[in-house]
N, C-alpha and C. Protein backbone atom coordinates (compact mmCIF):
# COMPACT_ATOMS: atom_id res chain seq x y z
N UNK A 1 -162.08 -9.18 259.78
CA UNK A 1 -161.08 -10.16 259.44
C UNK A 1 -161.37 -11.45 260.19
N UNK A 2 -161.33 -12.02 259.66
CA UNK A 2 -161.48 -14.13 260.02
C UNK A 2 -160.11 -14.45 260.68
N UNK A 3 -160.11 -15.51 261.07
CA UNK A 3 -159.25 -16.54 261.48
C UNK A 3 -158.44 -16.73 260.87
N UNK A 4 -158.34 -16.82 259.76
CA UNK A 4 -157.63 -17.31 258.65
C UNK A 4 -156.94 -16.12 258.66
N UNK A 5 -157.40 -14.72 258.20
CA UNK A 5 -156.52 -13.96 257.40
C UNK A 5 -155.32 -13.38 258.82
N UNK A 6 -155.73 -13.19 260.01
CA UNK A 6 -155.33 -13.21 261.45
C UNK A 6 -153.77 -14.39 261.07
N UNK A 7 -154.33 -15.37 260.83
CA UNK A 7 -152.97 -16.41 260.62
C UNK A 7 -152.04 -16.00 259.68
N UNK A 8 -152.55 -15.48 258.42
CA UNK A 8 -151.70 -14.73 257.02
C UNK A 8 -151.02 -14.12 257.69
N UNK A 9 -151.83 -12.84 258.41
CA UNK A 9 -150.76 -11.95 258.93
C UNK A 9 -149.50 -12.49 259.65
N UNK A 10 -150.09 -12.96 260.79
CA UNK A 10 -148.86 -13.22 261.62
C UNK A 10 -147.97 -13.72 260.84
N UNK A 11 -148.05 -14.65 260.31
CA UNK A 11 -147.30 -15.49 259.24
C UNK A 11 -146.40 -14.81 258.54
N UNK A 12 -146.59 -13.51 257.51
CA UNK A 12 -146.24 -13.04 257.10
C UNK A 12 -145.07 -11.80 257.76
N UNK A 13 -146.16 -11.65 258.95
CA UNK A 13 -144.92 -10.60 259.91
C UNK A 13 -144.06 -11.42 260.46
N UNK A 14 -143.94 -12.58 260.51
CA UNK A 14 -142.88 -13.91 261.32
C UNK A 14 -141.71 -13.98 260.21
N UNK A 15 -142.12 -13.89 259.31
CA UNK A 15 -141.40 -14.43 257.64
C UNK A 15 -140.61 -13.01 257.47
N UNK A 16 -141.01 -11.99 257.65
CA UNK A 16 -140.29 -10.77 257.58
C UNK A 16 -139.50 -10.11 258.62
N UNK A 17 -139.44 -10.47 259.54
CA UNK A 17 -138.60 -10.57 261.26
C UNK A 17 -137.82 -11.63 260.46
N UNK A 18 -137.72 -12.77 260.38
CA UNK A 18 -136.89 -14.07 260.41
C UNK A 18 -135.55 -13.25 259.45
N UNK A 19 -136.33 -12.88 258.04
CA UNK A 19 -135.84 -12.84 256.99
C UNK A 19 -134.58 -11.15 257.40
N UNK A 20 -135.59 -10.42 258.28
CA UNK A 20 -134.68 -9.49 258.73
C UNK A 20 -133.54 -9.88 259.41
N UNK A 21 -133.80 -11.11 260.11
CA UNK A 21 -132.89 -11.67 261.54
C UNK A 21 -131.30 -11.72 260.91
N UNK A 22 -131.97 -12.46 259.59
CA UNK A 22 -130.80 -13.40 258.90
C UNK A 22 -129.96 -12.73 257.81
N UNK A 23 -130.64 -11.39 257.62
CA UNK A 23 -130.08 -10.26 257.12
C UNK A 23 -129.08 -10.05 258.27
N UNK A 24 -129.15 -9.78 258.57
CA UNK A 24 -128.55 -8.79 259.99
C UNK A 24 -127.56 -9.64 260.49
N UNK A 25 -127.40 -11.11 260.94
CA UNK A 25 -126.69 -12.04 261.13
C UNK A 25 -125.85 -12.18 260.11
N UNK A 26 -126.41 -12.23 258.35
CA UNK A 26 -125.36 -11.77 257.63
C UNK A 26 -124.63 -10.76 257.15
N UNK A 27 -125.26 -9.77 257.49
CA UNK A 27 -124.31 -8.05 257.74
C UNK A 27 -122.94 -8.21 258.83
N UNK A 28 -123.42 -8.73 259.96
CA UNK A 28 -122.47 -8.81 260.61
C UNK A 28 -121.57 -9.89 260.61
N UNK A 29 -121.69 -10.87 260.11
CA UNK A 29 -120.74 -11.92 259.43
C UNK A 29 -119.88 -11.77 258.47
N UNK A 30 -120.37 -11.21 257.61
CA UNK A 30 -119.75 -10.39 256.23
C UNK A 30 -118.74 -8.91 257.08
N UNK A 31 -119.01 -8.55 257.84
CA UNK A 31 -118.47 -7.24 259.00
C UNK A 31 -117.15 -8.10 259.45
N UNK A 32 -117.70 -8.64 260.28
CA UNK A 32 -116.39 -9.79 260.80
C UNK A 32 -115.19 -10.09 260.23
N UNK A 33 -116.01 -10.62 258.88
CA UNK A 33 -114.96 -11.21 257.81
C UNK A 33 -113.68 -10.26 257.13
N UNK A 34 -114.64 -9.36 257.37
CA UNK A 34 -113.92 -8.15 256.50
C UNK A 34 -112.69 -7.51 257.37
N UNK A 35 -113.35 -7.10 258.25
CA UNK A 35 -112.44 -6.52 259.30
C UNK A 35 -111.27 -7.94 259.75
N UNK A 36 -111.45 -8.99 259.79
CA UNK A 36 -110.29 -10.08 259.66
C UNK A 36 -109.53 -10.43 258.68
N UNK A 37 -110.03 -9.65 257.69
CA UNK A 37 -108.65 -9.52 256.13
C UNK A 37 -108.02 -8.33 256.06
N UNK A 38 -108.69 -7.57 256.85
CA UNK A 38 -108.22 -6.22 257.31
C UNK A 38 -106.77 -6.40 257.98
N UNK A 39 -107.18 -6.88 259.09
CA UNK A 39 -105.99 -7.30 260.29
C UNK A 39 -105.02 -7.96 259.27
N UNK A 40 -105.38 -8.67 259.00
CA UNK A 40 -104.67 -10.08 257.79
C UNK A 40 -103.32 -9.01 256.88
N UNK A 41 -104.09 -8.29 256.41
CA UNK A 41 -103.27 -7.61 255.34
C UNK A 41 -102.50 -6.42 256.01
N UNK A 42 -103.04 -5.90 257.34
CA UNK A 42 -102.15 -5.26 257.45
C UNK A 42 -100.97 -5.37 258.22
N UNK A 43 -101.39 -6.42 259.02
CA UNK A 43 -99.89 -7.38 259.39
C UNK A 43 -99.23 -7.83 258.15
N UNK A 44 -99.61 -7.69 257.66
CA UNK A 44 -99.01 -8.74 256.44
C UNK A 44 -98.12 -7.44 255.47
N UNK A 45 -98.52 -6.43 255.23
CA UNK A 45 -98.14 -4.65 255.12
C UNK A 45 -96.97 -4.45 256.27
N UNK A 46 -97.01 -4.23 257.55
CA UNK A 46 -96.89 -3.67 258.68
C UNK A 46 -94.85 -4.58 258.53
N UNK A 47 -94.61 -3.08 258.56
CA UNK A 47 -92.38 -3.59 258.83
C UNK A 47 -92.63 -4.69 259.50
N UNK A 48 -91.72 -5.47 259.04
CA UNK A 48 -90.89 -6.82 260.19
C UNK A 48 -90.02 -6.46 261.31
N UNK A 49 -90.69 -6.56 262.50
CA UNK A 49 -89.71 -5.90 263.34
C UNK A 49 -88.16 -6.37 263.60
N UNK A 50 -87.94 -8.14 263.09
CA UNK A 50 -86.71 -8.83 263.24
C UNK A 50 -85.54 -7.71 262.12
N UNK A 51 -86.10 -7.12 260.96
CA UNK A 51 -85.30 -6.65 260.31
C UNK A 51 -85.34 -4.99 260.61
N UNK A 52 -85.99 -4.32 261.22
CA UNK A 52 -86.05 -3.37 262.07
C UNK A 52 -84.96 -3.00 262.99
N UNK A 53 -85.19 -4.05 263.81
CA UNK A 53 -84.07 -4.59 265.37
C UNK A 53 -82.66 -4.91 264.55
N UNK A 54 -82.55 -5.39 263.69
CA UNK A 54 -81.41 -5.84 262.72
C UNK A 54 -80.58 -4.25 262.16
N UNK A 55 -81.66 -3.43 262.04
CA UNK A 55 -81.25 -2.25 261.13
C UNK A 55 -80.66 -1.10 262.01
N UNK A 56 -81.52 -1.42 263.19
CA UNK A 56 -81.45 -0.40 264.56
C UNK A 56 -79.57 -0.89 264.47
N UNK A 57 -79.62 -2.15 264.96
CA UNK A 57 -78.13 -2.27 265.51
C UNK A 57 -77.42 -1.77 264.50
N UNK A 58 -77.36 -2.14 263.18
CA UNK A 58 -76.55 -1.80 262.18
C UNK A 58 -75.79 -0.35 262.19
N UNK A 59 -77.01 1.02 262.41
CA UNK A 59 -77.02 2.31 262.18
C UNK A 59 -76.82 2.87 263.74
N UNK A 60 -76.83 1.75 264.66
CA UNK A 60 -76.11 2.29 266.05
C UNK A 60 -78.03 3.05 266.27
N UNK A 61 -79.11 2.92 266.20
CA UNK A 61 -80.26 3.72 266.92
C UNK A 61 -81.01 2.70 267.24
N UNK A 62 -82.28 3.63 267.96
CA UNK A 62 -83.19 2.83 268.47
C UNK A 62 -84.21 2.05 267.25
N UNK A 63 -84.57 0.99 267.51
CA UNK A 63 -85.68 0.23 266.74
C UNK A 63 -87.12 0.90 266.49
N UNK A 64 -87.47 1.49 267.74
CA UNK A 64 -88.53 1.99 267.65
C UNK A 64 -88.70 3.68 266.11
N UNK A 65 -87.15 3.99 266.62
CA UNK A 65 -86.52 5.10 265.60
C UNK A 65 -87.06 4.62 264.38
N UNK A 66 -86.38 3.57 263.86
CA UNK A 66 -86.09 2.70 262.74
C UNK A 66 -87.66 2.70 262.28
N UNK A 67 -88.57 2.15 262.94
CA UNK A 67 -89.79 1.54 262.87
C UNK A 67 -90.52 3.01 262.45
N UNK A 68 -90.38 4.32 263.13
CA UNK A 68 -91.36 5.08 262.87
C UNK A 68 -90.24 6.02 261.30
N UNK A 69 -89.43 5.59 260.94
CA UNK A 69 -88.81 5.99 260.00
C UNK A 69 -89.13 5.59 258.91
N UNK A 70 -89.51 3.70 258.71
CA UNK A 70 -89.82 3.01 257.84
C UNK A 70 -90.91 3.12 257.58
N UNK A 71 -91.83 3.05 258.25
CA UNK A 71 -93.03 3.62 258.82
C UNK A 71 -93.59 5.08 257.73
N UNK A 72 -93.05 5.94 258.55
CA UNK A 72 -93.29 7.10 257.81
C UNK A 72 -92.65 7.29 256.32
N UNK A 73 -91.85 7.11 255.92
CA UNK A 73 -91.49 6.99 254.41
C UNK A 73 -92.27 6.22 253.58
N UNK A 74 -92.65 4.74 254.05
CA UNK A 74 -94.13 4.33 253.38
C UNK A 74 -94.96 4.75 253.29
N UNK A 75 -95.85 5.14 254.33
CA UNK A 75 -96.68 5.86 254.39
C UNK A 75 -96.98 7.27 253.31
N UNK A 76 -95.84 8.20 253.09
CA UNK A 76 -95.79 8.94 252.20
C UNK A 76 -95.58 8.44 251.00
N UNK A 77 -94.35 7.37 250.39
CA UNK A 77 -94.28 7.48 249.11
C UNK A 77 -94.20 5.81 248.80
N UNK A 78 -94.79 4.71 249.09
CA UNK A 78 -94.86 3.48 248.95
C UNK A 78 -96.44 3.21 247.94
N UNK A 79 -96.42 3.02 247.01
CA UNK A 79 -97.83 3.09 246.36
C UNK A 79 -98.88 1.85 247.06
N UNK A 80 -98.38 0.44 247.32
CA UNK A 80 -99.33 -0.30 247.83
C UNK A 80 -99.53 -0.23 249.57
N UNK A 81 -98.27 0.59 249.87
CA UNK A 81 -98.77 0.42 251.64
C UNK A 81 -100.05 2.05 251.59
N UNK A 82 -99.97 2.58 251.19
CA UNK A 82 -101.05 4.22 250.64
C UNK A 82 -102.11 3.33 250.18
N UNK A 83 -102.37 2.39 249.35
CA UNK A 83 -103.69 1.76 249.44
C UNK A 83 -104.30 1.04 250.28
N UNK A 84 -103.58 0.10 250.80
CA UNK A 84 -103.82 -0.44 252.41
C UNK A 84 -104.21 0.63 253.16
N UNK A 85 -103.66 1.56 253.30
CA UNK A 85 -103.89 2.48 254.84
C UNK A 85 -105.13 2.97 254.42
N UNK A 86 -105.27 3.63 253.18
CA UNK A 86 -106.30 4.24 252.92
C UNK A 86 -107.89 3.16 252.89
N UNK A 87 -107.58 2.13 252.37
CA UNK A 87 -108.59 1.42 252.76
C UNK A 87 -109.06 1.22 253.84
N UNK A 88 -107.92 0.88 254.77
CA UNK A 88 -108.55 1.01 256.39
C UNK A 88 -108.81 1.89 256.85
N UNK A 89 -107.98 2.94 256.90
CA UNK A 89 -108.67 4.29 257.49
C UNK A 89 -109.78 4.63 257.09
N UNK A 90 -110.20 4.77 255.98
CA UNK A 90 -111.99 5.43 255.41
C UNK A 90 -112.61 3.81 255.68
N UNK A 91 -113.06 3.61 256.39
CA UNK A 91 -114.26 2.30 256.81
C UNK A 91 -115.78 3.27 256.19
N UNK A 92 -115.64 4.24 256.65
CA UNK A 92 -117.23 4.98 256.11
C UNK A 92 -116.85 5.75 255.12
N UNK A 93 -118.18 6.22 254.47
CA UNK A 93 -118.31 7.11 253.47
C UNK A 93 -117.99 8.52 253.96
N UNK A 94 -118.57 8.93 255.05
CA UNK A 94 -118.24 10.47 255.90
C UNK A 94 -116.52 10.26 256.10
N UNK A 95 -116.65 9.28 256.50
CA UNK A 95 -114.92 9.54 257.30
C UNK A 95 -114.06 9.93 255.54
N UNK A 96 -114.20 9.19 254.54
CA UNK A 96 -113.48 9.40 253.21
C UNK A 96 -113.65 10.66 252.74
N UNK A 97 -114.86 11.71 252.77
CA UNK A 97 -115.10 12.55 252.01
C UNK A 97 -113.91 13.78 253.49
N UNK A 98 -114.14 13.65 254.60
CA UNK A 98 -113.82 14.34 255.48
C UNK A 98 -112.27 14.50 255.14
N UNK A 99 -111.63 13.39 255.21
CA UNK A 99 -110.34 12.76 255.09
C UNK A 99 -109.57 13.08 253.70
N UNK A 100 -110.61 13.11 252.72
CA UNK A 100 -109.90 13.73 251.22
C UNK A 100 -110.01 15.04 250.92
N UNK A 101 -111.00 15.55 251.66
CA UNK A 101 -111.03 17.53 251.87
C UNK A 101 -109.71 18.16 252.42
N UNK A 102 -109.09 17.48 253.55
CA UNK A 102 -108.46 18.07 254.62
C UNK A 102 -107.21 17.52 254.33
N UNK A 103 -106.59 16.52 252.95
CA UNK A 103 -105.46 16.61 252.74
C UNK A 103 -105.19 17.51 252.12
N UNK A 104 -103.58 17.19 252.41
CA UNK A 104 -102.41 18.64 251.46
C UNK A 104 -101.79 17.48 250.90
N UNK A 105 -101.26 18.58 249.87
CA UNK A 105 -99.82 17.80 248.86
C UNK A 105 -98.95 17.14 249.18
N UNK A 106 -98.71 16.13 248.86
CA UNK A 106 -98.02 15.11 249.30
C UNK A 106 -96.29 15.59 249.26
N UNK A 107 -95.89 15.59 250.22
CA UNK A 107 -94.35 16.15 250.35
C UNK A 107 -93.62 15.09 249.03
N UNK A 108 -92.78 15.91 248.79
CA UNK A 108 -91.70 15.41 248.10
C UNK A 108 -90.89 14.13 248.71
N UNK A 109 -90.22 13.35 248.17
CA UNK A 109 -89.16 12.64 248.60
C UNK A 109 -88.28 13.09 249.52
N UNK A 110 -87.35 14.12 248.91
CA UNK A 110 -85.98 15.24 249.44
C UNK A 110 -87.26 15.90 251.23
N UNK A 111 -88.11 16.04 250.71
CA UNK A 111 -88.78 16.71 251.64
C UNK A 111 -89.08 15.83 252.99
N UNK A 112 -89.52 14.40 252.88
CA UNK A 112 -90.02 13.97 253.64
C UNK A 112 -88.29 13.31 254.16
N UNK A 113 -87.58 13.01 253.62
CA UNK A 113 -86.24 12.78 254.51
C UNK A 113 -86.10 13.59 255.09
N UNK A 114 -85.98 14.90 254.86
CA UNK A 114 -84.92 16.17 256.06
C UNK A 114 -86.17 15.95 256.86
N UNK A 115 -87.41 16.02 256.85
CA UNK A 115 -88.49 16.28 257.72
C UNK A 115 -87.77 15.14 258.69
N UNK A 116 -88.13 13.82 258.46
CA UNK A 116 -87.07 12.41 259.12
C UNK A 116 -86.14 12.66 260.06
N UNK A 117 -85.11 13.58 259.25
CA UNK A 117 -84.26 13.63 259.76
C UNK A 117 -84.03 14.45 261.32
N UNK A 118 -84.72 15.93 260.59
CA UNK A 118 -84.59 16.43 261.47
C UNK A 118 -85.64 16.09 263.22
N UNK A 119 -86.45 15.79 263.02
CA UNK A 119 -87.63 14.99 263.47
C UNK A 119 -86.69 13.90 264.27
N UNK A 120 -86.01 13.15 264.20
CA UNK A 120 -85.70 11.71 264.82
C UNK A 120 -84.09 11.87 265.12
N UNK A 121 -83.67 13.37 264.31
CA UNK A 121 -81.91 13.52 265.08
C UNK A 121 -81.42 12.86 263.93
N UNK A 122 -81.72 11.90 262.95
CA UNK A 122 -80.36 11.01 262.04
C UNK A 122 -80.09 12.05 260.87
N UNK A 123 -78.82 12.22 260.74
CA UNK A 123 -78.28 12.45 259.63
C UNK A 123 -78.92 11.73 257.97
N UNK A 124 -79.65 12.61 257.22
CA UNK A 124 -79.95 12.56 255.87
C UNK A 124 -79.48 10.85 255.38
N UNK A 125 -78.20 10.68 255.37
CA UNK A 125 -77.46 10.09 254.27
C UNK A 125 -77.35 8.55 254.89
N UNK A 126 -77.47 8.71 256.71
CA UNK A 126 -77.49 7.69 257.32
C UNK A 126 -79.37 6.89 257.35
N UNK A 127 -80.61 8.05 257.25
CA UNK A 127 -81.57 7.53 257.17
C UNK A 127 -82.02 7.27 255.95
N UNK A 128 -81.11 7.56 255.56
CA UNK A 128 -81.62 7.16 253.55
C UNK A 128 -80.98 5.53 253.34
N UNK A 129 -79.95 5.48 253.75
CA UNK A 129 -79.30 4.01 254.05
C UNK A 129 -80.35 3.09 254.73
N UNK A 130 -80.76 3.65 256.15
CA UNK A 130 -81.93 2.70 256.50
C UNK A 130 -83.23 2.23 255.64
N UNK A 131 -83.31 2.93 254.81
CA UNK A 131 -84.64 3.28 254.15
C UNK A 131 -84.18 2.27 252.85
N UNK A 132 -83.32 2.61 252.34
CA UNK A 132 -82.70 1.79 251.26
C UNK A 132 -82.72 0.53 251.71
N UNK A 133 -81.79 0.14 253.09
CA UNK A 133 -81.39 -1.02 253.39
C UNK A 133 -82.74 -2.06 253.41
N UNK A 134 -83.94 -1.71 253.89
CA UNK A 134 -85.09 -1.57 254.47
C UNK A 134 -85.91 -2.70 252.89
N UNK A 135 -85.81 -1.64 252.00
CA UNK A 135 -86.63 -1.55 250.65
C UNK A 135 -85.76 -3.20 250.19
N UNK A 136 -84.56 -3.02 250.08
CA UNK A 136 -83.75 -3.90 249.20
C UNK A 136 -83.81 -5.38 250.03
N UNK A 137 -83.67 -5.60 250.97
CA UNK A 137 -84.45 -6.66 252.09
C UNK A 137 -85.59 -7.22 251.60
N UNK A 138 -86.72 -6.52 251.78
CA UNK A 138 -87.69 -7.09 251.42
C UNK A 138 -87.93 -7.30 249.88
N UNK A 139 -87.65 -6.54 249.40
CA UNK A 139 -87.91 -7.06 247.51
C UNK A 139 -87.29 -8.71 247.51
N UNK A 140 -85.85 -8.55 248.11
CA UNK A 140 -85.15 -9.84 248.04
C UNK A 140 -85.89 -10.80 248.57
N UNK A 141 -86.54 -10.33 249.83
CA UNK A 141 -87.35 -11.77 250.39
C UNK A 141 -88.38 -11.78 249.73
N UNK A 142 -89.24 -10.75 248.78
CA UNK A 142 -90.06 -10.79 247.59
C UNK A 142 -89.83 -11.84 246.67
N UNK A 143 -88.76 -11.34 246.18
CA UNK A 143 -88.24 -12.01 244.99
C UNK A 143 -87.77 -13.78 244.98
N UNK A 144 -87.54 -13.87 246.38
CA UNK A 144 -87.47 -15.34 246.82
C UNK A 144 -88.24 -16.11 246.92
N UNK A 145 -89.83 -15.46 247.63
CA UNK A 145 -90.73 -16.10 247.26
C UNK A 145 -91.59 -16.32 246.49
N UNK A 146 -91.58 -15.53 245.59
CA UNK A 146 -92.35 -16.08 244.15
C UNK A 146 -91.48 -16.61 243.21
């Protein structure tokens, strides 16, 4: 090999490093981005704690109560907060296939209140009120802003 073809090479292995560099700089840019619409949306998902703290006083309990009440009733039967979570939770392909093997049947409505209930001490009829109160709040502040 000559001089010349010595220069091709390098050249060519410089051009394929660079081109890897800027791959990789944009993997993780595009990573970044993603995971910051992530955050974005799920604050944007995630109870309002002002109407939380609002609901706590109302029903005489704790906020934090309130929060893992609202919380958990979405979580089970809310159709767009179940796509949010699920999007974030499976980030990988292993973690999704692992994660959709090892669920069970999704509790009932009637089911996942007494579970609530009994779970957090509130009476049925008083955490169904929160839950209601909760839902009808936000549609309204829904409905206000569009």
């Amino acid at each position: 090999m000559n001089k010349r073809h010595y220069i091709y090479v390098i050249l060519i292995i410089s051009s394929l490093f660079l081109i890897g560099c800027d791959t990789q700089k944009d993997a993780e840019k595009r990573k970044a981005e993603a995971k910051e619409t992530q955050e974005q949306l799920a604050n944007f998902f995630k109870p309002d704690e002002e109407k939380l703290t609002l609901l706590a006083i109302k029903y005489k309990t704790d906020p934090q109560i309130v929060s893992n009440i609202v919380d958990s009733y979405l979580s089970s039967h809310d159709f767009m907060h179940n796509i949010l979570k699920e999007m974030f939770d499976n980030n990988d392909n292993d973690n999704k296939l692992e994660k959709n093997t090892s669920k069970s049947t999704k509790p009932t409505i009637i089911e996942t209140i007494h579970n609530l209930s009994v779970k957090h001490k509130i009476a049925e009829d008083v955490l169904v009120s929160i839950i209601i109160d909760y839902q009808i709040w936000t549609a309204a502040e829904s409905g206000a802003d569009g």
